[in-house]
C-alpha atoms as a PDB file:
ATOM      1  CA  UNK A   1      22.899 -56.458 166.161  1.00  0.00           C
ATOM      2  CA  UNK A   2      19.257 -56.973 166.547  1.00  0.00           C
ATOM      3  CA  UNK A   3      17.136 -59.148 164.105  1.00  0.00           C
ATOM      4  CA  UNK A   4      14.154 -60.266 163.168  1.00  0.00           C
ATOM      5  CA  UNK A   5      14.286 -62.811 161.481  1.00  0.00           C
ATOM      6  CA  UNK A   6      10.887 -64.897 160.751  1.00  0.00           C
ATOM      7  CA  UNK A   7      10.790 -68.645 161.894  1.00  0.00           C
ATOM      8  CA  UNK A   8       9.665 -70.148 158.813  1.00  0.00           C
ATOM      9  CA  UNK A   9       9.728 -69.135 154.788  1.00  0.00           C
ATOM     10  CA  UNK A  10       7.879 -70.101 152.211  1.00  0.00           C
ATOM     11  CA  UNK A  11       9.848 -70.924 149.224  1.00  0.00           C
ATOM     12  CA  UNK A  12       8.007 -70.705 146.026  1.00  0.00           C
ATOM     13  CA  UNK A  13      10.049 -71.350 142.248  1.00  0.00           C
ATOM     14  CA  UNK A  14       8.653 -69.881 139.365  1.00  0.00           C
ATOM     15  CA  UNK A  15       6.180 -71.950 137.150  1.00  0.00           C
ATOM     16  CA  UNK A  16       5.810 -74.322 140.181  1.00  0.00           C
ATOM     17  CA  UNK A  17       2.114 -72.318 140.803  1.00  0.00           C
ATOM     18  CA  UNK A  18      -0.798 -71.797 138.631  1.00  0.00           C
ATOM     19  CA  UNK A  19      -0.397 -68.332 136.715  1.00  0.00           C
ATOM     20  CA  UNK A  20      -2.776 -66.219 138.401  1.00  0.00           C
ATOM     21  CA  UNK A  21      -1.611 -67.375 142.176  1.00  0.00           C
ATOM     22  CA  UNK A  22       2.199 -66.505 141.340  1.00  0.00           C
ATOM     23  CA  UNK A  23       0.598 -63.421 139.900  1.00  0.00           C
ATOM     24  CA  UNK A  24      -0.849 -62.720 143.325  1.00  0.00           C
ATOM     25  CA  UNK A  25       2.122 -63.677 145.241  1.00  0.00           C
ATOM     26  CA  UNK A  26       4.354 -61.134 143.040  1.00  0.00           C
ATOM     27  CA  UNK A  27       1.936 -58.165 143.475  1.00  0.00           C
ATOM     28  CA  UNK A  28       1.579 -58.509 147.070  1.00  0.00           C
ATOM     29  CA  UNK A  29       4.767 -58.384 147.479  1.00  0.00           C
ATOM     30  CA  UNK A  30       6.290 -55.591 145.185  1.00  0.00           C
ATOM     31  CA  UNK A  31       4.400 -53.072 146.290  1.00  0.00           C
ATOM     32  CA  UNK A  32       3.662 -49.879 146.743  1.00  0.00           C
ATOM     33  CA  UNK A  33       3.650 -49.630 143.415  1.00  0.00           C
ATOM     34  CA  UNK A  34       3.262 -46.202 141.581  1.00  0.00           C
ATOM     35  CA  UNK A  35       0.746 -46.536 138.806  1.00  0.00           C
ATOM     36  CA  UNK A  36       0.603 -44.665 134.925  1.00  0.00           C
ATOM     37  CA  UNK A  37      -2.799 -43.602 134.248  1.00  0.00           C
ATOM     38  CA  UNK A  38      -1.965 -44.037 130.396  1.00  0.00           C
ATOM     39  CA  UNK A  39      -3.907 -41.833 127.694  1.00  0.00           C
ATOM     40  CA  UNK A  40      -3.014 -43.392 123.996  1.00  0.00           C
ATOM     41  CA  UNK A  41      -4.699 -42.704 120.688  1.00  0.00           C
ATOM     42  CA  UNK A  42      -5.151 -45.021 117.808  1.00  0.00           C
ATOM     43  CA  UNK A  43      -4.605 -43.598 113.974  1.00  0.00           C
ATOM     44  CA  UNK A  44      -8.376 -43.045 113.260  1.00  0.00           C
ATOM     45  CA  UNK A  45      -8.314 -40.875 116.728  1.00  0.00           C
ATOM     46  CA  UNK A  46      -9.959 -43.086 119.313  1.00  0.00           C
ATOM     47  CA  UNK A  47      -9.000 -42.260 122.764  1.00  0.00           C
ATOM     48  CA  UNK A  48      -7.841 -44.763 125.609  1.00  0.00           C
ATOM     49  CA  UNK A  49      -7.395 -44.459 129.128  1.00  0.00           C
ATOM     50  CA  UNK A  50      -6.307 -46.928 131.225  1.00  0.00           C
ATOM     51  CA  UNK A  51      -3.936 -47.716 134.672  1.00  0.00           C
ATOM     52  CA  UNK A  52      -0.982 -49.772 134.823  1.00  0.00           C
ATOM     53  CA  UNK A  53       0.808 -50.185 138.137  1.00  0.00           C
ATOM     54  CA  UNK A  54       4.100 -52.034 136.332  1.00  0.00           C
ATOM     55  CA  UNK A  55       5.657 -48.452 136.272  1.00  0.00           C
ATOM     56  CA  UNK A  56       8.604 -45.650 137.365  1.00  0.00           C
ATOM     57  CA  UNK A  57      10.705 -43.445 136.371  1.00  0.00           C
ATOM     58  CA  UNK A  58      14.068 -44.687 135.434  1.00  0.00           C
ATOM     59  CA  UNK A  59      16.143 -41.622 133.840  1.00  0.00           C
ATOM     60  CA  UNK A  60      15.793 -37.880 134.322  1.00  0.00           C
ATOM     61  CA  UNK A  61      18.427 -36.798 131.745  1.00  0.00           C
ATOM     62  CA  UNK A  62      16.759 -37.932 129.356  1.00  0.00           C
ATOM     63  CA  UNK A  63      13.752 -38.074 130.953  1.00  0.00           C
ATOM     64  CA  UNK A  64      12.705 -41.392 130.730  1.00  0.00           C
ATOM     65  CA  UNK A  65       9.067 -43.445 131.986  1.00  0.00           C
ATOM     66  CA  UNK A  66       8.632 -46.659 131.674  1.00  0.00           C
ATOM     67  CA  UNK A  67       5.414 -48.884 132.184  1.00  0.00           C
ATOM     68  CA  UNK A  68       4.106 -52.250 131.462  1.00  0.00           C
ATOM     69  CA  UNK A  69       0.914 -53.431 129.650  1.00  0.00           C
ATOM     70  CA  UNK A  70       1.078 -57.213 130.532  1.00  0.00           C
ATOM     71  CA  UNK A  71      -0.718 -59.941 128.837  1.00  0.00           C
ATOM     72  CA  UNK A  72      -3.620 -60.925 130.417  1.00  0.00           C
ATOM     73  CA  UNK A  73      -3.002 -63.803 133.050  1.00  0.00           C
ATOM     74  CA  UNK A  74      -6.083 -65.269 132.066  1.00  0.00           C
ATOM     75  CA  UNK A  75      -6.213 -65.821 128.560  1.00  0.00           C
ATOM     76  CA  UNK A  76      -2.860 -64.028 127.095  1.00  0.00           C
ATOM     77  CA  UNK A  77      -4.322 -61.434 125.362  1.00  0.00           C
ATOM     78  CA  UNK A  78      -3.080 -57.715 124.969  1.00  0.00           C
ATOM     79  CA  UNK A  79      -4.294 -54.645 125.701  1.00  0.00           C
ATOM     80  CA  UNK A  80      -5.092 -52.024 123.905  1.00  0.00           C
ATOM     81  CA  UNK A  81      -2.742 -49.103 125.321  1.00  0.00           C
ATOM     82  CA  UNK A  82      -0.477 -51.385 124.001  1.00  0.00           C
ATOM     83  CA  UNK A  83      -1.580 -52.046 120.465  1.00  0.00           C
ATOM     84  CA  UNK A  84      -2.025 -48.122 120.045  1.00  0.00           C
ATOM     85  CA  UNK A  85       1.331 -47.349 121.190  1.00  0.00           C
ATOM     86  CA  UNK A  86       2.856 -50.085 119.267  1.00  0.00           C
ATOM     87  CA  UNK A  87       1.441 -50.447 115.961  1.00  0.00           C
ATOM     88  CA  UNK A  88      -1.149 -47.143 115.850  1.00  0.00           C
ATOM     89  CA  UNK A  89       0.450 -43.782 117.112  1.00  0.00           C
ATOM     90  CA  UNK A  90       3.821 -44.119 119.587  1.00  0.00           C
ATOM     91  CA  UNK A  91       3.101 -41.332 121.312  1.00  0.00           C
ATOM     92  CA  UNK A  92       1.158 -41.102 124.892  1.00  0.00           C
ATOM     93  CA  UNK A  93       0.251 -39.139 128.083  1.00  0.00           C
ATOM     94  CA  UNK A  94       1.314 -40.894 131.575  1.00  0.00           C
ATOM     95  CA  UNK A  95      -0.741 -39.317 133.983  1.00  0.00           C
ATOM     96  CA  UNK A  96      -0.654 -39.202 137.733  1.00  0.00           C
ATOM     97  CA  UNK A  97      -3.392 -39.790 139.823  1.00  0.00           C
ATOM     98  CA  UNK A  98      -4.094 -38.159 143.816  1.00  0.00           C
ATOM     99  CA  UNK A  99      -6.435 -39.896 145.995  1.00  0.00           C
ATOM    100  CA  UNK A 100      -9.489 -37.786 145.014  1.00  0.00           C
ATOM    101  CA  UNK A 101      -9.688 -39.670 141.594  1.00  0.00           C
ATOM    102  CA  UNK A 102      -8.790 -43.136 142.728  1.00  0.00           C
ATOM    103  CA  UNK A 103     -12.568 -45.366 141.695  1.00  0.00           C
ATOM    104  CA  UNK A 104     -12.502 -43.732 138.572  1.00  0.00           C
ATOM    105  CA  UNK A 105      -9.232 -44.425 137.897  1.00  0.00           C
ATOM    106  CA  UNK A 106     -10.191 -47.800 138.971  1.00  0.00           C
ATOM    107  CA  UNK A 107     -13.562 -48.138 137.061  1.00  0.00           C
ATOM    108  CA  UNK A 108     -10.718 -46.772 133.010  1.00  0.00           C
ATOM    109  CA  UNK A 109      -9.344 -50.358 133.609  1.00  0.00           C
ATOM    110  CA  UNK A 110     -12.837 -51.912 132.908  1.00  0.00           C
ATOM    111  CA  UNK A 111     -12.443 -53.758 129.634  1.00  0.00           C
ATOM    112  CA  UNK A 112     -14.372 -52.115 126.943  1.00  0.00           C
ATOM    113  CA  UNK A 113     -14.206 -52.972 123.582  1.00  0.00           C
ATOM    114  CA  UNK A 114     -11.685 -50.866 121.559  1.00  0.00           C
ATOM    115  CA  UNK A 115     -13.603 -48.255 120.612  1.00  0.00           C
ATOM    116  CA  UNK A 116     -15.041 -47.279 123.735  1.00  0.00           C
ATOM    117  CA  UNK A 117     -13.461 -44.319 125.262  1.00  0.00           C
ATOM    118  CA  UNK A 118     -12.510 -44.449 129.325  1.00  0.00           C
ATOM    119  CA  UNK A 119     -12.457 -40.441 129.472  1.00  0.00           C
ATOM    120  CA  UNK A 120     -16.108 -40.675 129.143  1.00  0.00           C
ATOM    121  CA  UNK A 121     -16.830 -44.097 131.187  1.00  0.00           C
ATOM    122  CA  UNK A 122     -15.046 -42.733 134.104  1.00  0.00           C
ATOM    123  CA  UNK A 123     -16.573 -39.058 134.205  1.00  0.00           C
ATOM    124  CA  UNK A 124     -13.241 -37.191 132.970  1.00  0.00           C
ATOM    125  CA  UNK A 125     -11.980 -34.345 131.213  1.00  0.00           C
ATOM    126  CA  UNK A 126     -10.078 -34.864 128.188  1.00  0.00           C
ATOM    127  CA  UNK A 127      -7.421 -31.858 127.756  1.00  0.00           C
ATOM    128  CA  UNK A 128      -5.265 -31.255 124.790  1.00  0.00           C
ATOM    129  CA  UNK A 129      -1.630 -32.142 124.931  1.00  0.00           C
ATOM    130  CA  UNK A 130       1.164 -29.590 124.081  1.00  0.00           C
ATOM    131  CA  UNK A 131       3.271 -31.356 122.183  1.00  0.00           C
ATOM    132  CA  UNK A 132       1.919 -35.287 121.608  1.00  0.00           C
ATOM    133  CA  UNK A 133      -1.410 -36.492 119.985  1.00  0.00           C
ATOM    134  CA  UNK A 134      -3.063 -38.525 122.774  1.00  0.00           C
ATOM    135  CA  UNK A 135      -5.117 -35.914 125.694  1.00  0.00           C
ATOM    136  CA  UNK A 136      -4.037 -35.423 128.631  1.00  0.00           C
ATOM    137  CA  UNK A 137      -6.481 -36.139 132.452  1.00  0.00           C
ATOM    138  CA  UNK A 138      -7.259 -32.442 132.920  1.00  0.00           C
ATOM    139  CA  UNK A 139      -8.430 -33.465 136.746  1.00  0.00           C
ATOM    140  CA  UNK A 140      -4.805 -35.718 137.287  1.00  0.00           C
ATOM    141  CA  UNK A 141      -2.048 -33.181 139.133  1.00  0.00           C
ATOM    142  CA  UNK A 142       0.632 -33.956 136.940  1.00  0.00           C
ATOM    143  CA  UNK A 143       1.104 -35.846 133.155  1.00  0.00           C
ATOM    144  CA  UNK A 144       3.778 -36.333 131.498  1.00  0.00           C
ATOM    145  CA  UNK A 145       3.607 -35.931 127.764  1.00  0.00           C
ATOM    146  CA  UNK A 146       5.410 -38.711 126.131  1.00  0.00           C
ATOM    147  CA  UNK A 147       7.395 -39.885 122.650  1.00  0.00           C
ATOM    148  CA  UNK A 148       7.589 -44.040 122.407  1.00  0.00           C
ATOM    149  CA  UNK A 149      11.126 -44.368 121.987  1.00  0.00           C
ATOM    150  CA  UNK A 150      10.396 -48.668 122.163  1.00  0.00           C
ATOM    151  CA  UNK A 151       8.342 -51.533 122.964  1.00  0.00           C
ATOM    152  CA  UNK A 152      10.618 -54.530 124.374  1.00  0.00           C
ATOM    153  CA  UNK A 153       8.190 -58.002 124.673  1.00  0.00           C
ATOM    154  CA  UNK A 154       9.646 -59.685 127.575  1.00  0.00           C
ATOM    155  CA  UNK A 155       7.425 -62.376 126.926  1.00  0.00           C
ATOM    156  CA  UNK A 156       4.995 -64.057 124.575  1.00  0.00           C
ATOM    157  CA  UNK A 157       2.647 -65.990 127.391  1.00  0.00           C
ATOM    158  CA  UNK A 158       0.642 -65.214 129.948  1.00  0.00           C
ATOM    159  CA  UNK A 159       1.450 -62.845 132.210  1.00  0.00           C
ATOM    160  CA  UNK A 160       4.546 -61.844 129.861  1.00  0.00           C
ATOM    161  CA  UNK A 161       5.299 -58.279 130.318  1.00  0.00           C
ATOM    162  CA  UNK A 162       5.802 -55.305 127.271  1.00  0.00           C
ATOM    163  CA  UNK A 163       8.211 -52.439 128.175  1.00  0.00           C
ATOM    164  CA  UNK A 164       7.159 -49.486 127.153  1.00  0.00           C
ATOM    165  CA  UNK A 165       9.893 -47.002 126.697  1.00  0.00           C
ATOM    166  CA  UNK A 166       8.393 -43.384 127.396  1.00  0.00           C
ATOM    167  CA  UNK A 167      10.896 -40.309 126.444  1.00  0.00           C
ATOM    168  CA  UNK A 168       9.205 -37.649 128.196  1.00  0.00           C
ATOM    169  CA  UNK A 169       8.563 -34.650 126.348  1.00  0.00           C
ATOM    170  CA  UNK A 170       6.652 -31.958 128.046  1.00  0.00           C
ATOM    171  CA  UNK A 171       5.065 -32.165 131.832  1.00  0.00           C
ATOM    172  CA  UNK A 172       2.637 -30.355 133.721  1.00  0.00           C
ATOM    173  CA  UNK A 173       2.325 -29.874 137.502  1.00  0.00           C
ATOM    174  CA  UNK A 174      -1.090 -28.148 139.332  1.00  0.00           C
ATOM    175  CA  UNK A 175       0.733 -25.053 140.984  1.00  0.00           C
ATOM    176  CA  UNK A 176      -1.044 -26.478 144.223  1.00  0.00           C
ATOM    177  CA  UNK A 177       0.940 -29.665 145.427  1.00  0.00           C
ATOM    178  CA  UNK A 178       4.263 -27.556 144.532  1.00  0.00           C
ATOM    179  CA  UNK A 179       7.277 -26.976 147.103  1.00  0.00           C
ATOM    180  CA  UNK A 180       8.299 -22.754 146.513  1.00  0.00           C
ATOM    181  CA  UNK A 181      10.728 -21.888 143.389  1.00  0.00           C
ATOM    182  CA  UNK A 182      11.739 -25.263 141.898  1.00  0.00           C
ATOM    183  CA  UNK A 183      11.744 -27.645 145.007  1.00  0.00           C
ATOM    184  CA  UNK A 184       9.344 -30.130 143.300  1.00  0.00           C
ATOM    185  CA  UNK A 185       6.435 -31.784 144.315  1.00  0.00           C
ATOM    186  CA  UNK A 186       5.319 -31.322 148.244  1.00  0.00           C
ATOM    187  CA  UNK A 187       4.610 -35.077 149.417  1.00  0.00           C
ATOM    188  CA  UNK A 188       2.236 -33.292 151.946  1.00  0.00           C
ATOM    189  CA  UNK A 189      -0.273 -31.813 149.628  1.00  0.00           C
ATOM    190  CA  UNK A 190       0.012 -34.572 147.026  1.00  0.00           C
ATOM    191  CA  UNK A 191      -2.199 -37.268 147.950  1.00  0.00           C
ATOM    192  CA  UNK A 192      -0.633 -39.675 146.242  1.00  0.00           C
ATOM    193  CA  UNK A 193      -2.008 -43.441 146.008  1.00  0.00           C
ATOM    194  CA  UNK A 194      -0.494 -46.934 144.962  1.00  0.00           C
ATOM    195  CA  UNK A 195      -1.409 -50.144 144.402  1.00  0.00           C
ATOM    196  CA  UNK A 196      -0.838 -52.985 146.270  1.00  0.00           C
ATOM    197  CA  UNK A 197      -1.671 -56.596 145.759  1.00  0.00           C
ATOM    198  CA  UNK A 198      -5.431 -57.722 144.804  1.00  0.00           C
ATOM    199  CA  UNK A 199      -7.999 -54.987 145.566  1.00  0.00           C
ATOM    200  CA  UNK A 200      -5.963 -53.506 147.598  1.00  0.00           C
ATOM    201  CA  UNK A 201      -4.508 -49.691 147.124  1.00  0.00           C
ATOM    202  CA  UNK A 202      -2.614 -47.257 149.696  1.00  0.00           C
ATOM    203  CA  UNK A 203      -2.805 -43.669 150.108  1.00  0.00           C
ATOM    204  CA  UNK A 204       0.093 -41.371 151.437  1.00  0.00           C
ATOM    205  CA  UNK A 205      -1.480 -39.380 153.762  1.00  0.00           C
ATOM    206  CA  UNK A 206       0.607 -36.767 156.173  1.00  0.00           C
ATOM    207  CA  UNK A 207       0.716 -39.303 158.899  1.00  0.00           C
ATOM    208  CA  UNK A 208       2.516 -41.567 157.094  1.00  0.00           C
ATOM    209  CA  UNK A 209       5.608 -39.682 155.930  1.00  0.00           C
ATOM    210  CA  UNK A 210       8.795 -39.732 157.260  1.00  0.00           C
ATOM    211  CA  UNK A 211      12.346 -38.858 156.980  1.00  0.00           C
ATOM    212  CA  UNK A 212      15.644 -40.733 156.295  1.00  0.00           C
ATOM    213  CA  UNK A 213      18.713 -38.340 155.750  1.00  0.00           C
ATOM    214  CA  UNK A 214      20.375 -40.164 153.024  1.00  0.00           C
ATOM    215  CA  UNK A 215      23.593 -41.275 153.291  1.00  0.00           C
ATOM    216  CA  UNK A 216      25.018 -40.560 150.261  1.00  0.00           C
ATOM    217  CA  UNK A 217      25.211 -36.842 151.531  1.00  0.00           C
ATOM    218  CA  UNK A 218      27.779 -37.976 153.917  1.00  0.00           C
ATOM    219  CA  UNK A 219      30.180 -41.036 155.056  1.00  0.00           C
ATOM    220  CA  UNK A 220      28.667 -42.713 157.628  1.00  0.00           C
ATOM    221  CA  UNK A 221      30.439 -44.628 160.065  1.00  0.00           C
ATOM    222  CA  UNK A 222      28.460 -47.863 159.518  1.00  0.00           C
ATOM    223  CA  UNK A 223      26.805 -50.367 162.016  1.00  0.00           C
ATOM    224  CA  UNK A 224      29.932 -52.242 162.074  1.00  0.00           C
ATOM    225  CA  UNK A 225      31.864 -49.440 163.639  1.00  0.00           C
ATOM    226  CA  UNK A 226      29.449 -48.634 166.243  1.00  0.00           C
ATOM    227  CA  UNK A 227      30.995 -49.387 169.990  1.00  0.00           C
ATOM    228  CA  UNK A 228      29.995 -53.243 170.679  1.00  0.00           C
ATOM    229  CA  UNK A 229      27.732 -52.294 173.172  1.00  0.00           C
ATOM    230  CA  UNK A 230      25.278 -50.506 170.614  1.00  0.00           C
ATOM    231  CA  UNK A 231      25.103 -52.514 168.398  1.00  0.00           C
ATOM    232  CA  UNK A 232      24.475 -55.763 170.154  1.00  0.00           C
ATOM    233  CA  UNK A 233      22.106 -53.816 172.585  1.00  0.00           C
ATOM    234  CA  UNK A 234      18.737 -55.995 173.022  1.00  0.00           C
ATOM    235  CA  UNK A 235      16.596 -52.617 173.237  1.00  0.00           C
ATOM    236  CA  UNK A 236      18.112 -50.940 169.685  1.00  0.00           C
ATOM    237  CA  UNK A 237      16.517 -51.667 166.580  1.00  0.00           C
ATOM    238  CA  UNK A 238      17.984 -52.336 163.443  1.00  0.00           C
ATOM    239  CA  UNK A 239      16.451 -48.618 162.347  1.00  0.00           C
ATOM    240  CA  UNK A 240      18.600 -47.288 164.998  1.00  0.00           C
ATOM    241  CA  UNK A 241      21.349 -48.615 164.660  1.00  0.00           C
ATOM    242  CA  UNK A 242      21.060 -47.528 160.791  1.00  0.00           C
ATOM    243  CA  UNK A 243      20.323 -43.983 161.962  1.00  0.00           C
ATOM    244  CA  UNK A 244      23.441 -43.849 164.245  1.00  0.00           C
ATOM    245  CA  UNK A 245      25.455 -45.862 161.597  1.00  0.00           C
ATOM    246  CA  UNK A 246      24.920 -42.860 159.102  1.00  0.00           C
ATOM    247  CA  UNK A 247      26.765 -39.847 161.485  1.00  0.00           C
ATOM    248  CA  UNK A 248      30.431 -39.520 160.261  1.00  0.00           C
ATOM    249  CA  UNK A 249      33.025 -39.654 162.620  1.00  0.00           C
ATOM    250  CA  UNK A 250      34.263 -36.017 163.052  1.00  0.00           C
ATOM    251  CA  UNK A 251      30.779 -35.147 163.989  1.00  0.00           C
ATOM    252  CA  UNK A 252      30.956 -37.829 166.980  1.00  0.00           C
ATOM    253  CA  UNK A 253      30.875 -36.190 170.814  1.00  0.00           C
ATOM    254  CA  UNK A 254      33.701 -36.026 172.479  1.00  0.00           C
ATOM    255  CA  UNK A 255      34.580 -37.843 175.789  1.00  0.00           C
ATOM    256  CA  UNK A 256      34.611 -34.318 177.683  1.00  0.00           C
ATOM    257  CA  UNK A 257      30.949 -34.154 175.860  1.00  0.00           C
ATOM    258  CA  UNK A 258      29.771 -37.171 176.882  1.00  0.00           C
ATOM    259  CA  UNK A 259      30.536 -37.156 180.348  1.00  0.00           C
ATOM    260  CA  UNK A 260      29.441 -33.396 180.505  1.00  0.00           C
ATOM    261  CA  UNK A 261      26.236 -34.890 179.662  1.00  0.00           C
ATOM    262  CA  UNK A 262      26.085 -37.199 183.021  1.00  0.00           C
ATOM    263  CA  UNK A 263      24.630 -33.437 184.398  1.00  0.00           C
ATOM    264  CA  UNK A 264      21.182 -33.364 181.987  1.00  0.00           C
ATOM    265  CA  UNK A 265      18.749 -33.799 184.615  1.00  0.00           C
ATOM    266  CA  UNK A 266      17.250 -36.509 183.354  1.00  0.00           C
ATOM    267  CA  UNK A 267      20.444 -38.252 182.850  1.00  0.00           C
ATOM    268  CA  UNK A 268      21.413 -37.718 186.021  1.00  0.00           C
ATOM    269  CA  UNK A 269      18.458 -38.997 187.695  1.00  0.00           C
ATOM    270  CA  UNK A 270      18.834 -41.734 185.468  1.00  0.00           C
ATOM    271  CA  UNK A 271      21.973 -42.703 187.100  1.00  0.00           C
ATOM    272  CA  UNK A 272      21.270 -42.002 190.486  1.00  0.00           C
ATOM    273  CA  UNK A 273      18.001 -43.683 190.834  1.00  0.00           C
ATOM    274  CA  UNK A 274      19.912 -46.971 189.394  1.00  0.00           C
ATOM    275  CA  UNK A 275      23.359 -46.931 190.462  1.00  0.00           C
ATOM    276  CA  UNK A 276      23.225 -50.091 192.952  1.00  0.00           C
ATOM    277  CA  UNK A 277      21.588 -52.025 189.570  1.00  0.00           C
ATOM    278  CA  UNK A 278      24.430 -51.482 186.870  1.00  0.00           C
ATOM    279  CA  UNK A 279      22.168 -54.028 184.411  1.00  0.00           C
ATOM    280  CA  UNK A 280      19.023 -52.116 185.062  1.00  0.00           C
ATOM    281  CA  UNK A 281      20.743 -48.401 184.847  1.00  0.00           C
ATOM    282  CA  UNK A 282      22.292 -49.874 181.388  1.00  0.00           C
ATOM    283  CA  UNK A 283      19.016 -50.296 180.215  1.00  0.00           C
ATOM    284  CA  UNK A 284      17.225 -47.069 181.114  1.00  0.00           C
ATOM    285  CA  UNK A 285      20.288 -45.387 179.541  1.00  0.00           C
ATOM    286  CA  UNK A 286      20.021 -47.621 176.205  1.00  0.00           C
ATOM    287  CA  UNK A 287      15.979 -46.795 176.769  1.00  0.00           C
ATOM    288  CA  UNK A 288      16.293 -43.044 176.807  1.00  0.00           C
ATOM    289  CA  UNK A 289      19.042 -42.719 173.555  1.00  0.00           C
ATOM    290  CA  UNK A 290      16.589 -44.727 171.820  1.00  0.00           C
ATOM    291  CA  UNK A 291      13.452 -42.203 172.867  1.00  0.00           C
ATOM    292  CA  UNK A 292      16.300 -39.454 172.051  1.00  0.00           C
ATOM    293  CA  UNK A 293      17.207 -41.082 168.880  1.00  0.00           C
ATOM    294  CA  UNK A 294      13.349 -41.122 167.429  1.00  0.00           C
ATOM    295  CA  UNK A 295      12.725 -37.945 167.967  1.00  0.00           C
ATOM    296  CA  UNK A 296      15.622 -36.689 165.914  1.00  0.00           C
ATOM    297  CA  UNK A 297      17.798 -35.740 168.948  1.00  0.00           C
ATOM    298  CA  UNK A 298      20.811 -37.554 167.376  1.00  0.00           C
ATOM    299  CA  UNK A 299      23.812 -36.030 169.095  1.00  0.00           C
ATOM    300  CA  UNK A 300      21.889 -36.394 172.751  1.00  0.00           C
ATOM    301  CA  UNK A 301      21.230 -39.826 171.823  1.00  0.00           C
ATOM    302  CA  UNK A 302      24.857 -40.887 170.855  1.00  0.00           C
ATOM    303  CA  UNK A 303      25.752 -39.035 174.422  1.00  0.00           C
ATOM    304  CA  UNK A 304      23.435 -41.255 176.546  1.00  0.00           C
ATOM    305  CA  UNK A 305      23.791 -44.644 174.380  1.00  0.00           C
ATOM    306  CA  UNK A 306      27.928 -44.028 175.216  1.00  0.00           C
ATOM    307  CA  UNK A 307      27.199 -43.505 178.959  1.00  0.00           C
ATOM    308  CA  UNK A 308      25.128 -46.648 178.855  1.00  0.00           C
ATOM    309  CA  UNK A 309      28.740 -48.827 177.903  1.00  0.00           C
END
């Protein structure tokens, strides 16, 4: 099977690097993340707003967020989405930001003093909640209204993270990034954004989308009963051989089929313009199943990669 495996790692144990460089070596590397754009309210009814990209969804029955306020790296303080959620009023909104809102998403993080309310700072629209205290983003696509079921320190130092456990309550979708009937959220008209390590964010734009059946909707036959010639081919990636790992057997051609197949005209070229260079007509063969294979043309592709044994 093909690899690619790097010539060198780094190898880095924790606590053997200054706080804020582990920090950076974590968050570059667990990422995309999805981020909570987190509206809490303290007991006296000051609003905050604020993004944390510690955060998913971890239950849908019962439908459960959770995100992370983390001490400060710096000087191990805490935030204050976390002090209102954990000593003023357990209740929030976890709201979802598209593209279209990303800087001033960006600019609710700044750290203002406690009273100071990030709807405002940041130019947005404060919207009543249905069924929880704390407003809702009125320009965000979707929130999630949200019960605080727990807070769980998993850490009393810096960078130590606080788990908080969101039962979700009541939700709200803009009609406009919806799939028909109750098909969910359309990734194409979403927009959505992550974060990434430093200042760095993504954006999930139409271009990058793409589709992996998955294979718990079948049995796959696995890479490791692919014919040996597959899956130690030299032109095959390991995405490939993944894709052609996850057809179950009954749905495999047939011999008939696959030598019914020598007739496709390009096939058939294929064979005839190489048949005094067996090596070289292996390899065009292995070359056009992969072209087959990546453009979804999986049972043409299994045809071809067999004739190329």
């Amino acid at each position: 099977m093909p690899t690619s495996t790097p010539t060198a790692f780094r190898s880095i144990t924790p606590g053997t690097l200054k706080g804020p460089e582990w920090h950076q070596f974590m968050l570059g590397a667990v990422a995309p993340r999805p981020i909570a754009f987190v509206s809490t309210i303290d007991r006296e009814g000051h609003v905050n707003l604020s993004p944390f990209s510690f955060f998913n969804v971890f239950s849908s029955n019962p439908a459960t967020l959770i995100f992370s306020p983390a001490n400060r790296v710096r000087d191990n303080t805490q935030k204050h989405t976390l002090y209102n959620v954990r000593d003023e009023v357990p209740e929030c909104v976890i709201n979802i930001c598209d593209y279209a809102l990303v800087e001033q998403m960006s600019l609710a993080s700044t750290e203002y003093e406690r009273s100071v309310n990030e709807f405002r700072k940041a130019g947005l629209t404060e919207l009543p909640s249905d069924m929880v205290r704390p407003p809702r983003v009125a320009e965000c696509p979707v929130a999630f209204e949200c019960v605080v079921e727990q807070v769980i320190a998993i850490g009393d130092s810096n960078g130590g993270g606080n788990l908080v456990i969101c039962r979700v309550v009541q939700s709200h979708f803009r009609e406009d990034i919806l799939l028909p009937g109750n098909g969910g959220v359309d990734p194409h008209k979403f927009d959505a954004v992550a974060r990434m390590g430093g200042d760095w964010y993504c954006r999930v734009v139409p271009e990058s989308l793409f589709e992996v059946p998955k294979p718990n909707r079948n049995k796959g036959i696995g890479i490791d009963s692919l014919p040996e010639h597959i899956r130690h081919s030299d032109v095959l990636t390991g995405n490939n051989l993944g894709r052609l790992g996850n057809l179950e057997e009954p749905a495999l051609p047939s011999a008939a089929e696959v030598q019914a197949y020598r007739d496709e005209p390009l096939v058939a070229y294929t064979l005839n313009k190489y048949r005094e260079q067996p090596a070289e007509q292996r390899r065009q063969l292995m070359l056009l199943g992969k072209t087959l294979l990546e453009e979804g043309r999986l049972a043409e592709a299994w045809k071809v990669l067999l004739l190329a044994k």
